[in-house]
Each structure stands twice: as C-alpha cells, then as structure tokens.
C-alpha atoms as a PDB file:
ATOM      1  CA  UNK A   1    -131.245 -58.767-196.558  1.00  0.00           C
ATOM      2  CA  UNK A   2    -130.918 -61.556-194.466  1.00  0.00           C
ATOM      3  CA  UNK A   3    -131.779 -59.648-191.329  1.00  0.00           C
ATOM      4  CA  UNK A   4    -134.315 -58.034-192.706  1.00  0.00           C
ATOM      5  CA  UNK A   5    -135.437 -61.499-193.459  1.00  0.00           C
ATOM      6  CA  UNK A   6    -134.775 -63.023-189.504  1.00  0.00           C
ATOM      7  CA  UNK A   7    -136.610 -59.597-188.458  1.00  0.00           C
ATOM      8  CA  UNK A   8    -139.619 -60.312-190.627  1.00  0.00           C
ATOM      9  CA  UNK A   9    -139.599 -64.100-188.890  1.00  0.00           C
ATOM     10  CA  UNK A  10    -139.584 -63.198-185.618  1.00  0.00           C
ATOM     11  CA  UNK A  11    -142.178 -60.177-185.596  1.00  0.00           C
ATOM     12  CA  UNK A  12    -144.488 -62.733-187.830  1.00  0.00           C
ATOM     13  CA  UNK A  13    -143.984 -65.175-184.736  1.00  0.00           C
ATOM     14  CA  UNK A  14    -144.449 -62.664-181.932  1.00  0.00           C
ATOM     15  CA  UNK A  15    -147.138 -62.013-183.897  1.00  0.00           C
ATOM     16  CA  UNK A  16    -148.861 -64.766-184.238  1.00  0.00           C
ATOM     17  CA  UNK A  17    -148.008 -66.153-180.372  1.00  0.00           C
ATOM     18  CA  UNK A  18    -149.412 -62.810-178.625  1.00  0.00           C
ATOM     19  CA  UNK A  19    -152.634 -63.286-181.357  1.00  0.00           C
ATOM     20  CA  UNK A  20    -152.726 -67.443-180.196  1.00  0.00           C
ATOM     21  CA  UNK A  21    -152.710 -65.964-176.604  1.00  0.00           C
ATOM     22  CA  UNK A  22    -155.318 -63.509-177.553  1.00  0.00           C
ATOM     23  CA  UNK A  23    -157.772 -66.310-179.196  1.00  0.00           C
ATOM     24  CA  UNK A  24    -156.975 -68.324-176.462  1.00  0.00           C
ATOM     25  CA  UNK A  25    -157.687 -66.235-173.479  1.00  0.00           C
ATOM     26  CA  UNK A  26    -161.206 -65.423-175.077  1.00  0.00           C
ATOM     27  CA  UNK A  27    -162.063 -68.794-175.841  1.00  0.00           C
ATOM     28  CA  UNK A  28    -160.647 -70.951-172.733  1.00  0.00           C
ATOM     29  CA  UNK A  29    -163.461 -73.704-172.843  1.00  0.00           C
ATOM     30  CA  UNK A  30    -162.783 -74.121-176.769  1.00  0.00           C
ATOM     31  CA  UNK A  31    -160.068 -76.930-177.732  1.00  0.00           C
ATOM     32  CA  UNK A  32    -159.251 -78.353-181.160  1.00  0.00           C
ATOM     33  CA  UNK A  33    -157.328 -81.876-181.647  1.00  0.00           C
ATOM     34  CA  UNK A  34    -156.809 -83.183-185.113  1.00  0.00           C
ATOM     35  CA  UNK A  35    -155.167 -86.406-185.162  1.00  0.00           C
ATOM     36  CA  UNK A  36    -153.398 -87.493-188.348  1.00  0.00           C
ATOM     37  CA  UNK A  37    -155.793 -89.724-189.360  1.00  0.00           C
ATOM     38  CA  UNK A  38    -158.604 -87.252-188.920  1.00  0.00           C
ATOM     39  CA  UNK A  39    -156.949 -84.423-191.730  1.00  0.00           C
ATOM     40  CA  UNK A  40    -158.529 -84.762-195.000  1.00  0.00           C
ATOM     41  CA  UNK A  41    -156.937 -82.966-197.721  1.00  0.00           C
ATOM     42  CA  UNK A  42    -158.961 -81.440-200.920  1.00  0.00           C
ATOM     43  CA  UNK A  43    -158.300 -80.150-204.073  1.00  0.00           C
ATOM     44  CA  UNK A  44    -158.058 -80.235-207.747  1.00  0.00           C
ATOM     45  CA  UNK A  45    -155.736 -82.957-209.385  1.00  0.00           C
ATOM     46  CA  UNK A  46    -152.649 -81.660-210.085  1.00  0.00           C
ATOM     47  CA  UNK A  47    -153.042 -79.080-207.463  1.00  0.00           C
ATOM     48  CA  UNK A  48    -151.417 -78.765-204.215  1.00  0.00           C
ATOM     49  CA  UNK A  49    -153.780 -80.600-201.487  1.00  0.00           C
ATOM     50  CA  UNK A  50    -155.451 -78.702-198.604  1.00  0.00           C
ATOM     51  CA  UNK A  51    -156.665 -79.275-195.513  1.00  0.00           C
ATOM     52  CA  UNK A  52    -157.879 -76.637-192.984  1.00  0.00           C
ATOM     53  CA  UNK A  53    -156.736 -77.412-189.717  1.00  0.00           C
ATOM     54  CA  UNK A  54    -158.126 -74.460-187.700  1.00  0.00           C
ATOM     55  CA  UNK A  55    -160.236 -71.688-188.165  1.00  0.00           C
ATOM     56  CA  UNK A  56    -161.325 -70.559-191.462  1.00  0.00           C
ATOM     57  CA  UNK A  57    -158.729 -68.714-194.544  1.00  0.00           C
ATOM     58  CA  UNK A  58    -161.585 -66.925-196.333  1.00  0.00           C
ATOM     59  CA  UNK A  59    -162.025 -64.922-193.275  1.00  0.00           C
ATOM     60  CA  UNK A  60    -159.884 -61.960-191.036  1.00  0.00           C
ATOM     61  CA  UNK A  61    -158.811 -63.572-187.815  1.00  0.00           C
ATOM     62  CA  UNK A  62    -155.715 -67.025-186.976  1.00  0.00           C
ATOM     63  CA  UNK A  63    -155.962 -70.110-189.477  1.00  0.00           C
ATOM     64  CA  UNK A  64    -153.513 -72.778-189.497  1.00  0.00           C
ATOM     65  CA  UNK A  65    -153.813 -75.258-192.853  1.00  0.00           C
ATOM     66  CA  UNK A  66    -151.431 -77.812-194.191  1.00  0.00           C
ATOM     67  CA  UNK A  67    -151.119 -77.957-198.029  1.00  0.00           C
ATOM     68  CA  UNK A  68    -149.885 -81.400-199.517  1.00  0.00           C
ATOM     69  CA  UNK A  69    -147.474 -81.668-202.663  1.00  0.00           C
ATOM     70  CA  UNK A  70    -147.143 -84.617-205.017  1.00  0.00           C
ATOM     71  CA  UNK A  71    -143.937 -85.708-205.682  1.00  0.00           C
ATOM     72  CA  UNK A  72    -142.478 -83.255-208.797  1.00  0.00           C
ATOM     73  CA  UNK A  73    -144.997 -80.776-208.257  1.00  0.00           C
ATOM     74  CA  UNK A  74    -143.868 -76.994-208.861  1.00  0.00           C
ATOM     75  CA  UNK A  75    -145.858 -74.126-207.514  1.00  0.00           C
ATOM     76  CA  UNK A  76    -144.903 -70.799-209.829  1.00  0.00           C
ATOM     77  CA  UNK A  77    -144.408 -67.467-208.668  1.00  0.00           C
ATOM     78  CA  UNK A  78    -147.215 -66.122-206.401  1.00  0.00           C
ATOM     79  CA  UNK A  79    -148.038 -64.007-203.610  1.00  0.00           C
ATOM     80  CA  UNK A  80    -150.472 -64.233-200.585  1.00  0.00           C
ATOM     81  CA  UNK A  81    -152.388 -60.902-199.129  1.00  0.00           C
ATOM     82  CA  UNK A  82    -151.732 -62.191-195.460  1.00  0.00           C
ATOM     83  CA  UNK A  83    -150.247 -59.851-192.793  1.00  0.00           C
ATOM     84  CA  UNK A  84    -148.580 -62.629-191.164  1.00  0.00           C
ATOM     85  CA  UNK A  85    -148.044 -66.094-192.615  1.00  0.00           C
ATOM     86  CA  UNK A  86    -145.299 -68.488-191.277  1.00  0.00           C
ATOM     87  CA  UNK A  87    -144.722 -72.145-193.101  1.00  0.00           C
ATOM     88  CA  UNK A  88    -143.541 -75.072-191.131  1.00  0.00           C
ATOM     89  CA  UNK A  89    -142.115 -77.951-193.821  1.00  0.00           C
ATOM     90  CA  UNK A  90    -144.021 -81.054-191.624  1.00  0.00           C
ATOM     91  CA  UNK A  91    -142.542 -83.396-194.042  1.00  0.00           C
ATOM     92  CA  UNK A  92    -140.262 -83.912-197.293  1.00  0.00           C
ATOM     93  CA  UNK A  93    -137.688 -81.234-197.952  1.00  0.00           C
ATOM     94  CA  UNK A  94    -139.617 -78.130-199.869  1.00  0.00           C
ATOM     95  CA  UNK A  95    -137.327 -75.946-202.447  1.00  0.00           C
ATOM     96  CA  UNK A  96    -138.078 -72.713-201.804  1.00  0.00           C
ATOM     97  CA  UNK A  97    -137.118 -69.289-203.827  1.00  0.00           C
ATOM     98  CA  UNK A  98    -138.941 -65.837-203.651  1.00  0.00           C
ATOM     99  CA  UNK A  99    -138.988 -63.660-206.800  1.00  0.00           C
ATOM    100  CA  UNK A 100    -141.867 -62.949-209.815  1.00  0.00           C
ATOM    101  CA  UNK A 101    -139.864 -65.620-211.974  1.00  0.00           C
ATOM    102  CA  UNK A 102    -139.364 -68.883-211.849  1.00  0.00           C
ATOM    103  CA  UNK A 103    -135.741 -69.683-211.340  1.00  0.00           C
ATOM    104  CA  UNK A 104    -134.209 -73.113-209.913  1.00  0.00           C
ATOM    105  CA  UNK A 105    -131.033 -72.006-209.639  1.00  0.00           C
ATOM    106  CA  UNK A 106    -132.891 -70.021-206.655  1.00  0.00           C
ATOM    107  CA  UNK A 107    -134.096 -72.223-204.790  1.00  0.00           C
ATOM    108  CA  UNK A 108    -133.235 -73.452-201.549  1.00  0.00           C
ATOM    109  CA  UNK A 109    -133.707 -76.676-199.971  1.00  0.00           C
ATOM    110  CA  UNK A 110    -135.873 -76.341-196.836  1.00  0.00           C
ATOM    111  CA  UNK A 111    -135.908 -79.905-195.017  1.00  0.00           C
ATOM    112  CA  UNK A 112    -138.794 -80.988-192.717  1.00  0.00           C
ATOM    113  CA  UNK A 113    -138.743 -78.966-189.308  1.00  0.00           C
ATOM    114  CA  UNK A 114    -137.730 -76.109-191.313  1.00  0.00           C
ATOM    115  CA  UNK A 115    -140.019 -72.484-190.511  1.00  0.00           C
ATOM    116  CA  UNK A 116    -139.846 -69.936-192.639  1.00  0.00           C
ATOM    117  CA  UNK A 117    -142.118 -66.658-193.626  1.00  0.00           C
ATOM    118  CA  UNK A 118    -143.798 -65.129-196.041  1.00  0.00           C
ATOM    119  CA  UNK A 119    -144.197 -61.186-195.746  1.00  0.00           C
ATOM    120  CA  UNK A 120    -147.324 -59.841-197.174  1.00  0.00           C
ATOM    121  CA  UNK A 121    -147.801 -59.809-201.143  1.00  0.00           C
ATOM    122  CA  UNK A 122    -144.045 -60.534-201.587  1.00  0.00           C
ATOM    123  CA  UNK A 123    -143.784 -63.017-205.101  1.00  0.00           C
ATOM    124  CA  UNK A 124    -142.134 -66.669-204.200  1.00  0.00           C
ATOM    125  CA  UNK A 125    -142.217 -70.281-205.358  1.00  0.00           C
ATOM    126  CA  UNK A 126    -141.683 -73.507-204.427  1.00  0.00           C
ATOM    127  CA  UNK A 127    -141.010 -77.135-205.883  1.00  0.00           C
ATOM    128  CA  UNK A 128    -141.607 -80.431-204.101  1.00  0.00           C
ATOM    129  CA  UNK A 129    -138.268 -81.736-206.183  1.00  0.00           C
ATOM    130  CA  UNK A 130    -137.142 -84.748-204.395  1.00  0.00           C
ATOM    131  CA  UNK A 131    -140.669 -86.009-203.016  1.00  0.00           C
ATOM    132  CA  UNK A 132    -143.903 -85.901-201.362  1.00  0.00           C
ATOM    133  CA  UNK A 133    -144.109 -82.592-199.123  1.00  0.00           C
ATOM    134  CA  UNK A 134    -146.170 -81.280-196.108  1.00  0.00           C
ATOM    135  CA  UNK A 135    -146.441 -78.002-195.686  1.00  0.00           C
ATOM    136  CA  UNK A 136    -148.301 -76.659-192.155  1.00  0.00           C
ATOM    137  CA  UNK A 137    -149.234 -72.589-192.822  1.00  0.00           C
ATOM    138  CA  UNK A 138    -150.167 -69.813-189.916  1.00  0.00           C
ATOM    139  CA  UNK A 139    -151.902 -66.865-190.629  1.00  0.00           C
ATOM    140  CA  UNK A 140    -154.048 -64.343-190.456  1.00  0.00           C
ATOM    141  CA  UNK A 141    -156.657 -64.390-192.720  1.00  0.00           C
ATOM    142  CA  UNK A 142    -158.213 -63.788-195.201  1.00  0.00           C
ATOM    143  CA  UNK A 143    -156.107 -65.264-197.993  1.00  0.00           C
ATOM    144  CA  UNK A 144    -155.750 -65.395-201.325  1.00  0.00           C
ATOM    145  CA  UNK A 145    -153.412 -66.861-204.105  1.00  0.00           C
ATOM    146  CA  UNK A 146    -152.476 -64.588-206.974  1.00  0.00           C
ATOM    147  CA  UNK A 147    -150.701 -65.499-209.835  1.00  0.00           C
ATOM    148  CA  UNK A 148    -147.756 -63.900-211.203  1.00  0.00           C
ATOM    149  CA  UNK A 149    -147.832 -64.287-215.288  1.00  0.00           C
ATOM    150  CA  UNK A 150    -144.138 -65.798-216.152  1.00  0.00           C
ATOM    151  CA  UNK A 151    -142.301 -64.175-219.141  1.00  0.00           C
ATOM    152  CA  UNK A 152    -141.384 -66.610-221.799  1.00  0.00           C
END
C-alpha cells in the first residue's frame, strides 16, 4: 500500500511538472504573482475558506487554490473527480485519513511543508485539530466535492 501510495505521488507530480512546463511554454509572456496580502479567501461560515490562486477549478486544464481551516474544523469523508490533485499543508499541521468513514483513530498528523495526494474519486478526510490550517491544492480541473453520507 504504501508504494502504491509513493507511486501515485510521484506520477501526480511528474504530472503536474511536465503539464506546468506545457502551460508554460505556450504562454511565455503570461506571469502570475500573488503576494500574501493580495489572497482573499471566500466562503460560507463554517466552511473551509477558498481562494483561487491560479487558473480556474470549474474548468479542464492546471489550477492551484489554497483552502483555509478554522481552528477545530473537521472536513468528513469526501472525494474529488480530479485526475491529479497534490496538497501542500502551507501552514498548521492538517490530520489527514482516507476512507468513506469518519475515523480519528485514522488520522495522521501532516505538519506544514508536508505534500501529499489525492488519487481520483478515492474517499478521505481531514481535521484542522490543533489549529488554524493552510492548505495549497494542484490540479487538474474541473473539480468537484462529493459527499460521502456517514453511517450512524
């Protein structure tokens, strides 16, 4: 499992560096800089903050957006339709688990600097246990969020 897991990781960021190259080479006179202060995050309260740092999620094609967690905030099982998606923890330590049902005893504390991905459509969760989190995601889009239903 855990190669499987380390293989996943590294074709998701060969992936995503020979796409960056691709963009890149086709648009040489375009540049993005977002300073700190410039990132505005959005959402619903008591929702995970988001903030779309490059290109655009609702569409095919590379988007990299950070996602912002209140201290205590739990995200329950999900899953995401992307082909490749890699998560960089920017800040906080993120406790991470994948599965369809919520389980702590799961979860694994992934500090800031930490990458890790998400294969396609596979169920995980996440809690922002000990503090505020940052969370930077690559991808290629489009994306979605879909609920599992948790068993009482």
């Amino acid at each position: 499992m855990y190669r499987a897991s380390v293989s996943a990781l590294l074709t998701g960021a060969i992936g995503l560096i020979c796409l960056t190259q691709a963009v890149c080479a086709g648009g040489a006179d375009t540049s993005i800089v977002k300073l700190p202060q410039d990132i505005s995050y959005k959402g619903l309260p008591g929702a995970p903050q988001h903030a779309t740092i490059f290109g655009d999620s609702s569409q095919p094609g590379l988007y990299v957006d950070r996602i912002k967690f209140l201290p205590g905030m739990k995200v329950m099982p999900h899953w995401h339709p992307d082909t490749v998606r890699t998560v960089l923890v920017i800040s906080g330590t993120f406790y991470f688990a994948v599965g369809e049902q919520w389980d702590e005893g799961k979860l694994k504390a992934y500090p800031a600097g930490t990458l890790y991905s998400e294969p396609a459509k596979t169920p995980h969760y996440g809690w922002a246990k000990d503090g505020e989190v940052i969370l930077q995601v690559t991808a290629i889009g489009p994306t979605g969020n879909t609920p599992i239903p948790q068993k009482q």
